[in-house]
Protein backbone atom coordinates (compact mmCIF):
# COMPACT_ATOMS: atom_id res chain seq x y z
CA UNK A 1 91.34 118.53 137.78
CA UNK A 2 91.48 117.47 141.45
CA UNK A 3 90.78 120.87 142.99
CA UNK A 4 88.26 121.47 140.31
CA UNK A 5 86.98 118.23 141.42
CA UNK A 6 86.99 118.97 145.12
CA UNK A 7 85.70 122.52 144.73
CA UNK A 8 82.68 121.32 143.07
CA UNK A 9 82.25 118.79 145.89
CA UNK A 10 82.37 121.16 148.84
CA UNK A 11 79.61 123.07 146.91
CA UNK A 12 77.40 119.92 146.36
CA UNK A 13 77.87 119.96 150.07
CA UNK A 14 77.53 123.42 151.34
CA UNK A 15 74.25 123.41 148.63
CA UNK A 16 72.83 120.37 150.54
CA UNK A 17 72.87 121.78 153.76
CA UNK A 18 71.72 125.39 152.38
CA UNK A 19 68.27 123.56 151.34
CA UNK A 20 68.17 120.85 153.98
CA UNK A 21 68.11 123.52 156.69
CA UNK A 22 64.90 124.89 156.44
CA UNK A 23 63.10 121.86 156.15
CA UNK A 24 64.84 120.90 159.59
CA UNK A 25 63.96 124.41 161.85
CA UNK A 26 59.86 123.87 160.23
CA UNK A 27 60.05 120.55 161.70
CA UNK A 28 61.22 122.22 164.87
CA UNK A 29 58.86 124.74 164.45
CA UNK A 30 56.29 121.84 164.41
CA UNK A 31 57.11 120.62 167.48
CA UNK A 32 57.19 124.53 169.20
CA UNK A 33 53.50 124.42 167.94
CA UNK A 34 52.31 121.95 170.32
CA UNK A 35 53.43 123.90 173.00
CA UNK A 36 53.04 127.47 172.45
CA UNK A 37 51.59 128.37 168.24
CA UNK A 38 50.73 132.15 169.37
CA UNK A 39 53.66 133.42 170.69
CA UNK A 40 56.56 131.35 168.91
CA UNK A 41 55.37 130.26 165.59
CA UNK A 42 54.42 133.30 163.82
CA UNK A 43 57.47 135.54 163.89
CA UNK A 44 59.99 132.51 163.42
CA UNK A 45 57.85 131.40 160.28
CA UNK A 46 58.14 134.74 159.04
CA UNK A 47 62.00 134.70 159.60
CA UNK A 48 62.50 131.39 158.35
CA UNK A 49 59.73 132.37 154.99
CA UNK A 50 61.80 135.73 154.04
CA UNK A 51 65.62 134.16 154.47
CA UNK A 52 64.41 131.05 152.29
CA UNK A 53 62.42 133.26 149.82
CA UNK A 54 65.35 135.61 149.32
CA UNK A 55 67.59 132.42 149.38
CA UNK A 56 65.29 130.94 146.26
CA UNK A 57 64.89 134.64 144.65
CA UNK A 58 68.35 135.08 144.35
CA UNK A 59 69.59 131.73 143.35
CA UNK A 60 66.72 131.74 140.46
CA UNK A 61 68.03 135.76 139.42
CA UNK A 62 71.71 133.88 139.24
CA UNK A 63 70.51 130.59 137.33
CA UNK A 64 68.40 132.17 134.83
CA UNK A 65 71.40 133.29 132.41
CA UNK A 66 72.62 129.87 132.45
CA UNK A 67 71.46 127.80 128.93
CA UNK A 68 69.20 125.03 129.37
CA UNK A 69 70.78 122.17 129.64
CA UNK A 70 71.92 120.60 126.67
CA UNK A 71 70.63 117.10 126.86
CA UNK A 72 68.11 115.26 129.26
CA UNK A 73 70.18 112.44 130.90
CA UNK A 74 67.13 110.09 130.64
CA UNK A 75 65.79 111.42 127.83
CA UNK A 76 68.40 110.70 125.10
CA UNK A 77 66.72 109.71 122.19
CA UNK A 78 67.42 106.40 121.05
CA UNK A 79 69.97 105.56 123.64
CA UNK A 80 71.13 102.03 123.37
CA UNK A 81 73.84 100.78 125.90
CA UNK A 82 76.63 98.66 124.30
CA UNK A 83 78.53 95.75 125.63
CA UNK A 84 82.64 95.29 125.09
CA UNK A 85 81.84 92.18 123.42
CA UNK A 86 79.48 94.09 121.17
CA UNK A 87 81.41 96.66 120.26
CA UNK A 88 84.77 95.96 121.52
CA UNK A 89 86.41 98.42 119.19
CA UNK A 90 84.57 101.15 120.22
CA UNK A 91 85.18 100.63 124.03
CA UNK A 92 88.66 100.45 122.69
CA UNK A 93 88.77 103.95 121.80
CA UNK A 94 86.70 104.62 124.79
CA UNK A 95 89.21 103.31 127.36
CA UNK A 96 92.47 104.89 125.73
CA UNK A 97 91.10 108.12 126.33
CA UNK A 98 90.06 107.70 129.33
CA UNK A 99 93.71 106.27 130.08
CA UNK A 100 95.05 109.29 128.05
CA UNK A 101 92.83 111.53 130.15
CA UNK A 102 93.69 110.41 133.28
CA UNK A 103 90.10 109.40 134.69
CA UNK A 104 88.21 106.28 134.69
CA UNK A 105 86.61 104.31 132.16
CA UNK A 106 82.87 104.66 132.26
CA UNK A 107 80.56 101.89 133.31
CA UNK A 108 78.48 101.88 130.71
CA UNK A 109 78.59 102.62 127.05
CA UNK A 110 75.04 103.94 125.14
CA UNK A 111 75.25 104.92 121.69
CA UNK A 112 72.27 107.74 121.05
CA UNK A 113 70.94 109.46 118.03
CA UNK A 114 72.23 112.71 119.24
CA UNK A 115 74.93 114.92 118.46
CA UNK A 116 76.47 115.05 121.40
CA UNK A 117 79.57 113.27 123.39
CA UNK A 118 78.41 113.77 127.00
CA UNK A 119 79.60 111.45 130.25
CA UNK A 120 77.48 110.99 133.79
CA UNK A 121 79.38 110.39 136.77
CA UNK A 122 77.42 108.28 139.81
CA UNK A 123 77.92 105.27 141.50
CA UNK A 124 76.71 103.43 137.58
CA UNK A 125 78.81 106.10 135.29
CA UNK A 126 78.15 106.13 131.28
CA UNK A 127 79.40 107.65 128.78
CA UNK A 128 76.71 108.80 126.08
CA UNK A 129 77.87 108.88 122.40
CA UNK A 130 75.97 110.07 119.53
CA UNK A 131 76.00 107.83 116.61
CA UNK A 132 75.62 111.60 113.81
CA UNK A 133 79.56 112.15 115.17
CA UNK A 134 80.77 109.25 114.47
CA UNK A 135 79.13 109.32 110.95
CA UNK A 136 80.92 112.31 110.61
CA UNK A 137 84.53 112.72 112.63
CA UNK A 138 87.85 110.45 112.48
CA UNK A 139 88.43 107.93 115.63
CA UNK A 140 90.88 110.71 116.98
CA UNK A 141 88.66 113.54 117.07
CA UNK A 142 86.04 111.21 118.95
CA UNK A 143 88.61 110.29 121.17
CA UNK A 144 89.39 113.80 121.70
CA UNK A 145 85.77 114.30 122.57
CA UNK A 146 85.21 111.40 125.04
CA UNK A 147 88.19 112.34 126.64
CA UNK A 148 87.04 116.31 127.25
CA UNK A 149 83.38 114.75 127.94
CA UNK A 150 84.79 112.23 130.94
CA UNK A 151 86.96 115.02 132.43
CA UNK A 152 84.85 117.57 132.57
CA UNK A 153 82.11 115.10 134.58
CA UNK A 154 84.88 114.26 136.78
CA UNK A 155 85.52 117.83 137.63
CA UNK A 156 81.28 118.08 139.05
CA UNK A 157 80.55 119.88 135.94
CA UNK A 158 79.40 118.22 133.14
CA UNK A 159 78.13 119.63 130.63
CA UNK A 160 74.95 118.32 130.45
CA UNK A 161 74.20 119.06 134.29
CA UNK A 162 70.45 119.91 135.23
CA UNK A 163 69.06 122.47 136.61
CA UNK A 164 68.96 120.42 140.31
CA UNK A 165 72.66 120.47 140.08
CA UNK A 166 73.43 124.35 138.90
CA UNK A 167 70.66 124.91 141.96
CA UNK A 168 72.67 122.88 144.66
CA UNK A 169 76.08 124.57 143.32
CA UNK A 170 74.34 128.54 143.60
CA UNK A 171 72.97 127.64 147.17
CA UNK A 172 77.08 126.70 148.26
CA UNK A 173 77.97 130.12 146.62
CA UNK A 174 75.07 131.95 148.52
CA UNK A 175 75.89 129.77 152.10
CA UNK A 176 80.13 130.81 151.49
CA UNK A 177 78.41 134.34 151.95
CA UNK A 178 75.80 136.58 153.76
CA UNK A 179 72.87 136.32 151.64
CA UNK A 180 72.52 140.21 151.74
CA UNK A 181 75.81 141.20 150.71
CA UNK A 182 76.16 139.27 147.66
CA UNK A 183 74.43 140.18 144.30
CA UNK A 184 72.92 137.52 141.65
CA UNK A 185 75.17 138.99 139.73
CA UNK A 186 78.44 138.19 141.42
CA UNK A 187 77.26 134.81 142.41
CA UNK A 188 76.99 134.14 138.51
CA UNK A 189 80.69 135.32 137.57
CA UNK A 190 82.05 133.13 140.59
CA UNK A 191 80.72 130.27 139.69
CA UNK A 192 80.73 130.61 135.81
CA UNK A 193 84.42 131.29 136.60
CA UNK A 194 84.20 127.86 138.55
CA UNK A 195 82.90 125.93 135.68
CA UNK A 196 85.05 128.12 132.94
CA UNK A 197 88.32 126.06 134.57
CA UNK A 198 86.88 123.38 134.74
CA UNK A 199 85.92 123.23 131.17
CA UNK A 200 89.57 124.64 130.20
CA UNK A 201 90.95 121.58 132.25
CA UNK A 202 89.11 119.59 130.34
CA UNK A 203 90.10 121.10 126.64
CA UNK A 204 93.59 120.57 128.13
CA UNK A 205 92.76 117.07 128.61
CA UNK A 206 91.49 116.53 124.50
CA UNK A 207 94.31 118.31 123.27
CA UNK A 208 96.49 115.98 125.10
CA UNK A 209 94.41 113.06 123.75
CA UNK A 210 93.52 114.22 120.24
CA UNK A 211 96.65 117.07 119.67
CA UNK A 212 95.34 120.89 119.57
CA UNK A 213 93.93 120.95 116.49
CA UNK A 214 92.35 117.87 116.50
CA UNK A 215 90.70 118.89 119.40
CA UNK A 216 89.48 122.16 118.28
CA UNK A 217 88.28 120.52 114.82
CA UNK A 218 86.62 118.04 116.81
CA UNK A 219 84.63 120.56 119.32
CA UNK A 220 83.81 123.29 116.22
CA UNK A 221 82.63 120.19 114.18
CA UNK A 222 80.51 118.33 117.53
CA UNK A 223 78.46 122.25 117.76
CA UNK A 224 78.02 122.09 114.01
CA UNK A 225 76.96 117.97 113.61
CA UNK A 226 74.19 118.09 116.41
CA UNK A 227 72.60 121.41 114.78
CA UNK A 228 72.70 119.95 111.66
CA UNK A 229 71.45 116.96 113.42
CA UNK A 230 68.62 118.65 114.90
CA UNK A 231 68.05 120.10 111.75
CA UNK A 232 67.26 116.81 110.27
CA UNK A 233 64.74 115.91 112.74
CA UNK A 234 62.61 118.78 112.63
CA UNK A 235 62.64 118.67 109.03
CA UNK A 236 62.51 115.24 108.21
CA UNK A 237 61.34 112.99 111.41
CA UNK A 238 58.74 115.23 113.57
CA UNK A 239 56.53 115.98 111.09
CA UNK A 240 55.62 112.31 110.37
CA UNK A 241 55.68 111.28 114.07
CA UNK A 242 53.10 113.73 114.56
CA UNK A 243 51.05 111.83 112.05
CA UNK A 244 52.50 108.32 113.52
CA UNK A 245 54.56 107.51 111.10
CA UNK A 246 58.57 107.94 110.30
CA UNK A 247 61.00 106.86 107.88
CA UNK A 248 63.29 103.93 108.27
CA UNK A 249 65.42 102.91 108.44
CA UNK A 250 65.73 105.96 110.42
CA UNK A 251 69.23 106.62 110.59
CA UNK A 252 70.34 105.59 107.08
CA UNK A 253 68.47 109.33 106.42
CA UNK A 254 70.64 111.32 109.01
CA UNK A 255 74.01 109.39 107.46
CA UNK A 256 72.74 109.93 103.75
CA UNK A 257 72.47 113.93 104.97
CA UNK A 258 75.93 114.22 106.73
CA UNK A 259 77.46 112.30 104.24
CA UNK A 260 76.32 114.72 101.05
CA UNK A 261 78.93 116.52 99.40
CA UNK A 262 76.93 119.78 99.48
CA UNK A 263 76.38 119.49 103.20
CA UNK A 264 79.67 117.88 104.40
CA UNK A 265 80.85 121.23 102.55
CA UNK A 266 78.39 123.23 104.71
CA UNK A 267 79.40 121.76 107.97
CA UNK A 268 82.73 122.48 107.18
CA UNK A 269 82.34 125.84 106.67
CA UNK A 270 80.58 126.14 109.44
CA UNK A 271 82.93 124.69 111.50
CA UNK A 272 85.98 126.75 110.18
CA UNK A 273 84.24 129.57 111.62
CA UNK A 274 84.75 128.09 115.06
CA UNK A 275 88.03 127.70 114.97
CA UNK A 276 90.54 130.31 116.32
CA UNK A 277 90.75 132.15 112.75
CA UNK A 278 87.15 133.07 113.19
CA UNK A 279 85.35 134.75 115.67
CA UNK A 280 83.80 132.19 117.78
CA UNK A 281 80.16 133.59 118.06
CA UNK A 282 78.46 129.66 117.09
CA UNK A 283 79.90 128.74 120.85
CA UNK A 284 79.36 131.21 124.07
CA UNK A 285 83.61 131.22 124.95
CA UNK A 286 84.55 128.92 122.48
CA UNK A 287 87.46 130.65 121.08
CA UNK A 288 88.89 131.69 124.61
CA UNK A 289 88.79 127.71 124.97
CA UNK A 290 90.10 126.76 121.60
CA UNK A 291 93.39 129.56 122.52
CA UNK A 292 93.84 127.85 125.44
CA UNK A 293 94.57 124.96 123.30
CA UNK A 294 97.46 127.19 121.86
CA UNK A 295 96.42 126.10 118.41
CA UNK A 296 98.19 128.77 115.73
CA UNK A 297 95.72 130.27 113.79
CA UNK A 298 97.53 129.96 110.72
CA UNK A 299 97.90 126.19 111.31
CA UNK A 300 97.25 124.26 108.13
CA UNK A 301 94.15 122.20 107.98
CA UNK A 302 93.84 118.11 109.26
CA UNK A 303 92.58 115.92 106.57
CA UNK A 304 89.80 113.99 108.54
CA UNK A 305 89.67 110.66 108.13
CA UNK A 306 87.51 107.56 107.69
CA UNK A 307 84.60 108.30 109.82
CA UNK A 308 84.33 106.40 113.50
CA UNK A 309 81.50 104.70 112.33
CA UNK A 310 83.49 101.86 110.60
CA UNK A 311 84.74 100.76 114.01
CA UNK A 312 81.10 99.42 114.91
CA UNK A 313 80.27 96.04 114.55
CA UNK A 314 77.50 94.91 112.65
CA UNK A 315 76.48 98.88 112.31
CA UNK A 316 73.16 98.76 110.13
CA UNK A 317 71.96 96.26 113.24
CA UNK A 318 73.03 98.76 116.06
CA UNK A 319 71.97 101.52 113.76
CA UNK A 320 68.31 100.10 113.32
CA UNK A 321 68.00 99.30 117.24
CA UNK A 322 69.20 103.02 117.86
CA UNK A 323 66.67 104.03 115.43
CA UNK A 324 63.47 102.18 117.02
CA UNK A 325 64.18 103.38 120.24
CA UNK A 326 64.16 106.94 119.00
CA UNK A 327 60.88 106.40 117.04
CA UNK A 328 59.16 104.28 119.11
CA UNK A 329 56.11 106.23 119.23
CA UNK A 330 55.09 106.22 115.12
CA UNK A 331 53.17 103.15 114.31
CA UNK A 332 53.67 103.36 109.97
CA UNK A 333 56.73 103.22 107.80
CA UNK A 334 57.62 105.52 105.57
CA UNK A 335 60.36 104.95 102.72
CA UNK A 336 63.86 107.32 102.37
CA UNK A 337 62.67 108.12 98.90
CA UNK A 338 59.00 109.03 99.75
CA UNK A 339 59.75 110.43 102.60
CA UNK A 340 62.36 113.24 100.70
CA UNK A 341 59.77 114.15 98.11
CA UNK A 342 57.68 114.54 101.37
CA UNK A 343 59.81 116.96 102.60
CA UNK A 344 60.08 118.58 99.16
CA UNK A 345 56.34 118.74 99.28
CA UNK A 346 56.32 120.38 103.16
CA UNK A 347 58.66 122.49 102.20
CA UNK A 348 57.05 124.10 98.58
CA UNK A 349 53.93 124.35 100.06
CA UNK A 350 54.93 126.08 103.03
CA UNK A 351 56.99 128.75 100.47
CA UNK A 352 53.66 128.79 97.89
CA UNK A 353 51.69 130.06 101.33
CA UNK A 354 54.22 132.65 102.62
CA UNK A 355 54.49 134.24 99.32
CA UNK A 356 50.96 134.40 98.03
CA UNK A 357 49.75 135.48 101.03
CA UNK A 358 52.39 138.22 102.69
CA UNK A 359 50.68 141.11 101.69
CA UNK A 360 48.11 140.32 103.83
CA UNK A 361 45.41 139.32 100.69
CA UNK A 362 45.84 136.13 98.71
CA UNK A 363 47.37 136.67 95.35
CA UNK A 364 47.42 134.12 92.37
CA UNK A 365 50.77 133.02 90.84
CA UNK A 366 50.16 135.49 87.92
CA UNK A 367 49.41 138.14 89.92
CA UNK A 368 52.71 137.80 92.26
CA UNK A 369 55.01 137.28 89.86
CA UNK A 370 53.95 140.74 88.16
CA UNK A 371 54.68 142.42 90.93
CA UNK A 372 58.39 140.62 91.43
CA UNK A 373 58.69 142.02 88.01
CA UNK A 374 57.79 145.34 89.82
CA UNK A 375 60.70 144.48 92.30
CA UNK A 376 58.43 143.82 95.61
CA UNK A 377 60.01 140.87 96.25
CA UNK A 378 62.94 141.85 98.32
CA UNK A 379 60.66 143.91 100.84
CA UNK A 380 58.41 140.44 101.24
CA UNK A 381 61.55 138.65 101.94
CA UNK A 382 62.29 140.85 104.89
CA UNK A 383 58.14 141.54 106.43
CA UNK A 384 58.37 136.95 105.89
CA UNK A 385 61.38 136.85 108.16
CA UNK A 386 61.05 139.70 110.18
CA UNK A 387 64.96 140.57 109.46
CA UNK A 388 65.78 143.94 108.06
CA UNK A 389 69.29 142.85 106.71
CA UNK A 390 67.79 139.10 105.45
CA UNK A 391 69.44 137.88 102.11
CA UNK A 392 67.06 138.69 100.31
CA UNK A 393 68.48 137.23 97.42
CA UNK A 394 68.88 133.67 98.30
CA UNK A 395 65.83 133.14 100.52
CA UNK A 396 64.26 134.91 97.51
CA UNK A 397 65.28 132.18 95.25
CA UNK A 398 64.22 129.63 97.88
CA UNK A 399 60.74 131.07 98.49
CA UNK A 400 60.00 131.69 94.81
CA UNK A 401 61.41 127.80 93.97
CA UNK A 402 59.27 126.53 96.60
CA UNK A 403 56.12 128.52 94.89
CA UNK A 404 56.94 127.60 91.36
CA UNK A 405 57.45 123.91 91.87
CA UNK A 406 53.75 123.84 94.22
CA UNK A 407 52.20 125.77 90.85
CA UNK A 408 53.43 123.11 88.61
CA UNK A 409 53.19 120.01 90.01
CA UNK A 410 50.04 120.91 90.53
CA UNK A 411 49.21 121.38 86.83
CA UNK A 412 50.94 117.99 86.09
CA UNK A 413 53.74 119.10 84.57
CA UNK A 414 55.71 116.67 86.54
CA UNK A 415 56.53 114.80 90.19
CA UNK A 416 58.52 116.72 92.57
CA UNK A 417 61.85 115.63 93.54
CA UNK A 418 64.05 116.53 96.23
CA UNK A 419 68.14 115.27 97.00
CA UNK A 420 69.68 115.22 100.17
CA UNK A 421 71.95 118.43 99.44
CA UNK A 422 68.38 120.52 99.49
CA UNK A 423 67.81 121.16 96.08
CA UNK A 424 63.71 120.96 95.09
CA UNK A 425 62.88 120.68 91.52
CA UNK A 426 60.05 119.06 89.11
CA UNK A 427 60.63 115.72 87.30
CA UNK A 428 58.33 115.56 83.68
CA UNK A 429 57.33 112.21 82.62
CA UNK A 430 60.00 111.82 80.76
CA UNK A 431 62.50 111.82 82.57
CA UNK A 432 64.03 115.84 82.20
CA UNK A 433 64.66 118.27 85.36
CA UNK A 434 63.27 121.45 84.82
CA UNK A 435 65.92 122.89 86.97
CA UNK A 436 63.32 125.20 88.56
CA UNK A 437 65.86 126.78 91.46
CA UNK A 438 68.03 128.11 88.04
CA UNK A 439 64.91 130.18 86.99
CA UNK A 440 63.98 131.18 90.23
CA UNK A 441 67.68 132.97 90.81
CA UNK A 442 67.57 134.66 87.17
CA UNK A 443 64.18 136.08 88.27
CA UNK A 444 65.62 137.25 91.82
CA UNK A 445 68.87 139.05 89.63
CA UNK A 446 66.72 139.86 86.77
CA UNK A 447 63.12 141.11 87.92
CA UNK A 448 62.42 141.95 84.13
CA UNK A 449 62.41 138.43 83.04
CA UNK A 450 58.95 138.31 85.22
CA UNK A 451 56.60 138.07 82.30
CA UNK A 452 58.60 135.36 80.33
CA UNK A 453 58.78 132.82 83.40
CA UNK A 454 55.34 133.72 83.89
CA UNK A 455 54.63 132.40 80.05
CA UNK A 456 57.11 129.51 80.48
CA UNK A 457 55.29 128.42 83.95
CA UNK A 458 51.65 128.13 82.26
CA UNK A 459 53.02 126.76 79.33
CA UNK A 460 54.36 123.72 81.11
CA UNK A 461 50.76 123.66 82.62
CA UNK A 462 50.90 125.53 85.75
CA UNK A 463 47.69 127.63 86.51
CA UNK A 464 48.08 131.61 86.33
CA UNK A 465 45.29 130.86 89.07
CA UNK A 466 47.31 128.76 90.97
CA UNK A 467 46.87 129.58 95.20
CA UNK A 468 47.99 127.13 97.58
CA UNK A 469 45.03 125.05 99.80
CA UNK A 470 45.88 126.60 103.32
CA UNK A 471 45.56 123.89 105.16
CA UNK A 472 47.83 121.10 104.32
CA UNK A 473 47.06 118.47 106.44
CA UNK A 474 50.39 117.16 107.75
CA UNK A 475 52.73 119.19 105.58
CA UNK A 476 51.18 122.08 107.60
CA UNK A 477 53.17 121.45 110.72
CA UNK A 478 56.17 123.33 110.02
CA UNK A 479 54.41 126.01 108.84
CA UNK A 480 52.63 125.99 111.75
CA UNK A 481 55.35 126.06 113.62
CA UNK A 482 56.67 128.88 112.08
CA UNK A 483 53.71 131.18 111.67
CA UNK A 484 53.90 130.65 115.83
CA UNK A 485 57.53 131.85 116.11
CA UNK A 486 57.88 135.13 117.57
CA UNK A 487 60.73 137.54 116.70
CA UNK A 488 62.65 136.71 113.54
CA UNK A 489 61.33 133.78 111.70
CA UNK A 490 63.29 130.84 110.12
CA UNK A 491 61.54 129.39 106.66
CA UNK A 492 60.21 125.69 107.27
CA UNK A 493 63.67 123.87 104.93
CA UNK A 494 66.13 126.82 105.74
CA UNK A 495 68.73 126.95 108.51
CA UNK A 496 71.02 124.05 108.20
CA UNK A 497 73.92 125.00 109.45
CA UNK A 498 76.80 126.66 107.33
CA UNK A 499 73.80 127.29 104.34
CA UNK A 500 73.00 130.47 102.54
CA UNK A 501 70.10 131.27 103.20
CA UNK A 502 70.17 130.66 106.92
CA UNK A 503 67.05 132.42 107.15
């Protein structure tokens, strides 16, 4: 860790001086000009222009196959910075792994609404913590986390460095070396290989704080938490704060989600594929960094236990301040319960649209559903998504559920109703599911049946008529959204992570 540490300084340096130079020879320059412009000015400009544009050139070329960064240090939604006497049981936790880790204890504390463990080193360090992980993971597996998160800033490269520090750290590569006789290329693999031990000194460090398998269930299930997390906001909280309003309180939704059977089953399926039995592909290196843990793959499964969450005090408090902060910008409130049949309704409508309309001309439900009898469907499925291998089975079922439940709430046969684990169904007045996902899947594996659901549908009161309005006001937006996505498409409700379809 302490070469890492002092590598990574020398760079900060070497980068410093790499784009603090030229500003110093045009001030120079500026002084030259009073004497003589003509004759000294123009060809050391030119000089001093063509090293500093190929300088910039190739430290962009060597940049660009970085990722973004992760998380905006001042941007992390809902941070809220905790006190030890607040919450002195999580700054418990928080200093034994620091002490485990061998680093120092973060200044500050901020618990955020995103899934994501990430520390900032400076004269004021803090350690961010999002609240999703600790809905989800065991106080060892966090511990395991804040552990990897504080080493790796200590080493100079944390995770969730900006671009301003990836720049600084190219420009020490390109000043170790003549600018002309060292490719973007190589610059990227020697300082990748820079960060890669860093990063590896810092799994070291969770293993020793968590064990080895803690660790690598805690890193496979932090990837899979803040997509799922991310999931839930684009699905459930940005479409309402684009009309100014969002449900609340806001994180009792995200904790309702994680904490479903069928999607705490999801997660963990998703996660299993990130551990060293699978192949790794959810995580650019992740199973190089997970073997480095030495974790057998045969290694029977931890039981996780109760979630970190119970260690806050007072948690639907911190919870709710966590929560404004994130959606300070919508002025309305919206109810859990309103705001899932909400989604429900985003979500059928967007489905109803797709299919009626992706042959290019509208067509009513009757109409489509004789020609899924005629097996189209499974070609529609693929032109939708723009994937040749799509499931076309199960985003089938999803497309033609969405449809059928539009179709007959709007002939009254009932209110739609939607559950955390993603089912969407129709509730008649009296009480009965219609189970409408069930129908839609015998349909998908049965084409034939076309012309009895068809009878069934209308029956209950749906319209053979029935076409979507296209423009649905505020349960457009995904749709929107995805009718803007280039390449393959994912449907507005699909993709949670570890979910057939994931469109």
């Amino acid at each position: 860790m302490t070469g890492s540490a002092a590598h990574a300084v020398r760079l900060a340096t070497w980068g410093s001086l790499v784009l603090v130079g030229p500003f110093v020879v045009l001030v120079a320059l500026l002084g030259i000009l009073l004497v003589d412009p003509v004759r000294v000015l123009t060809p050391l400009v030119g000089l001093v222009t063509a090293l500093w544009g190929g300088l910039l050139l190739t430290t962009w070329l060597a940049v660009r196959h970085l990722p973004p960064a992760p998380l905006d240090r001042e941007d992390a939604p809902g941070a809220v910075a905790v006190t030890p006497q607040e919450q002195p049981d999580l700054w418990g936790l928080v200093d034994e792994a620091a002490s485990l880790a061998g680093v120092q204890a973060p200044d500050e504390v901020r618990l955020t609404a995103v899934g994501a463990i990430s520390a900032w080193p400076g004269e004021r360090s803090h350690l961010d913590i999002g609240v999703p992980l600790l809905f989800v993971l065991d106080a060892p597996a966090v511990g395991a986390l804040i552990a990897r998160a504080l080493a790796t800033a200590e080493s100079g490269w944390a995770e969730a460095a900006g671009p301003v520090e990836r720049f600084r750290a190219f420009a020490g590569v390109l000043a170790s070396r003549r600018l002309t006789r060292e490719p973007a290329r190589t610059l990227h693999r020697r300082v990748s290989a820079l960060r890669s031990e860093a990063l590896l000194a810092a799994d070291d460090v969770a293993a020793l704080v968590g064990g080895p398998r803690t660790a690598a269930r805690a890193m496979g299930w932090a990837h899979v938490v803040r997509a799922g997390s991310q999931w839930w906001h684009e699905e459930f909280v940005a479409p309402g704060l684009a009309l100014g309003v969002a449900p609340r309180p806001l994180l009792v939704g995200l904790e309702s989600l994680l904490g479903d059977p069928a999607r705490r089953t999801a997660l963990a399926r998703a996660a299993e594929t990130l551990l060293p039995a699978g192949d790794g592909s959810g995580v650019p290196g992740f199973a190089e960094r997970v073997h480095s843990l030495r974790v057998g793959a045969d290694a029977p499964p931890e039981e996780v236990g109760s979630p970190t969450s119970e260690l806050l005090r007072a948690p639907s408090s911190i919870l709710e301040r966590i929560g404004e902060t994130a959606a300070r910008a919508a002025t309305g409130d919206l109810t859990w319960p309103l705001a899932l049949e909400a989604w429900a309704a985003r979500t059928s409508h967007s489905c109803a649209v797709l299919l009626t309309g992706c042959t290019g001309t509208v067509q009513p439900l009757g109409e489509l559903l004789g020609s899924v009898g005629e097996g189209r469907l499974p070609d529609w499925v693929r032109g939708i998504v723009r994937g040749p291998a799509a499931d076309t089975t199960e985003l089938g079922t999803f497309l033609l559920t969405g449809l059928l439940v539009a179709a007959l709430v709007d002939g009254g046969a009932g209110r739609m109703s939607a559950t955390w684990g993603g089912e969407i169904d129709v509730v008649q007045p009296d009480g009965t599911t219609l189970e409408v996902s069930r129908a839609a899947r015998l349909l998908v594996e049965d084409p034939t049946l076309a012309p009895t659901l068809r009878d069934m549908v209308v029956d209950l009161g749906a319209s053979p008529d029935f076409v979507p309005a296209p423009d649905g006001g505020g349960a457009a937006l995904p749709l929107q959204s995805f009718l803007r996505e280039p390449g393959r498409r994912r449907i507005p409700g699909t993709g949670f992570p570890g979910v057939t379809p994931p469109s």
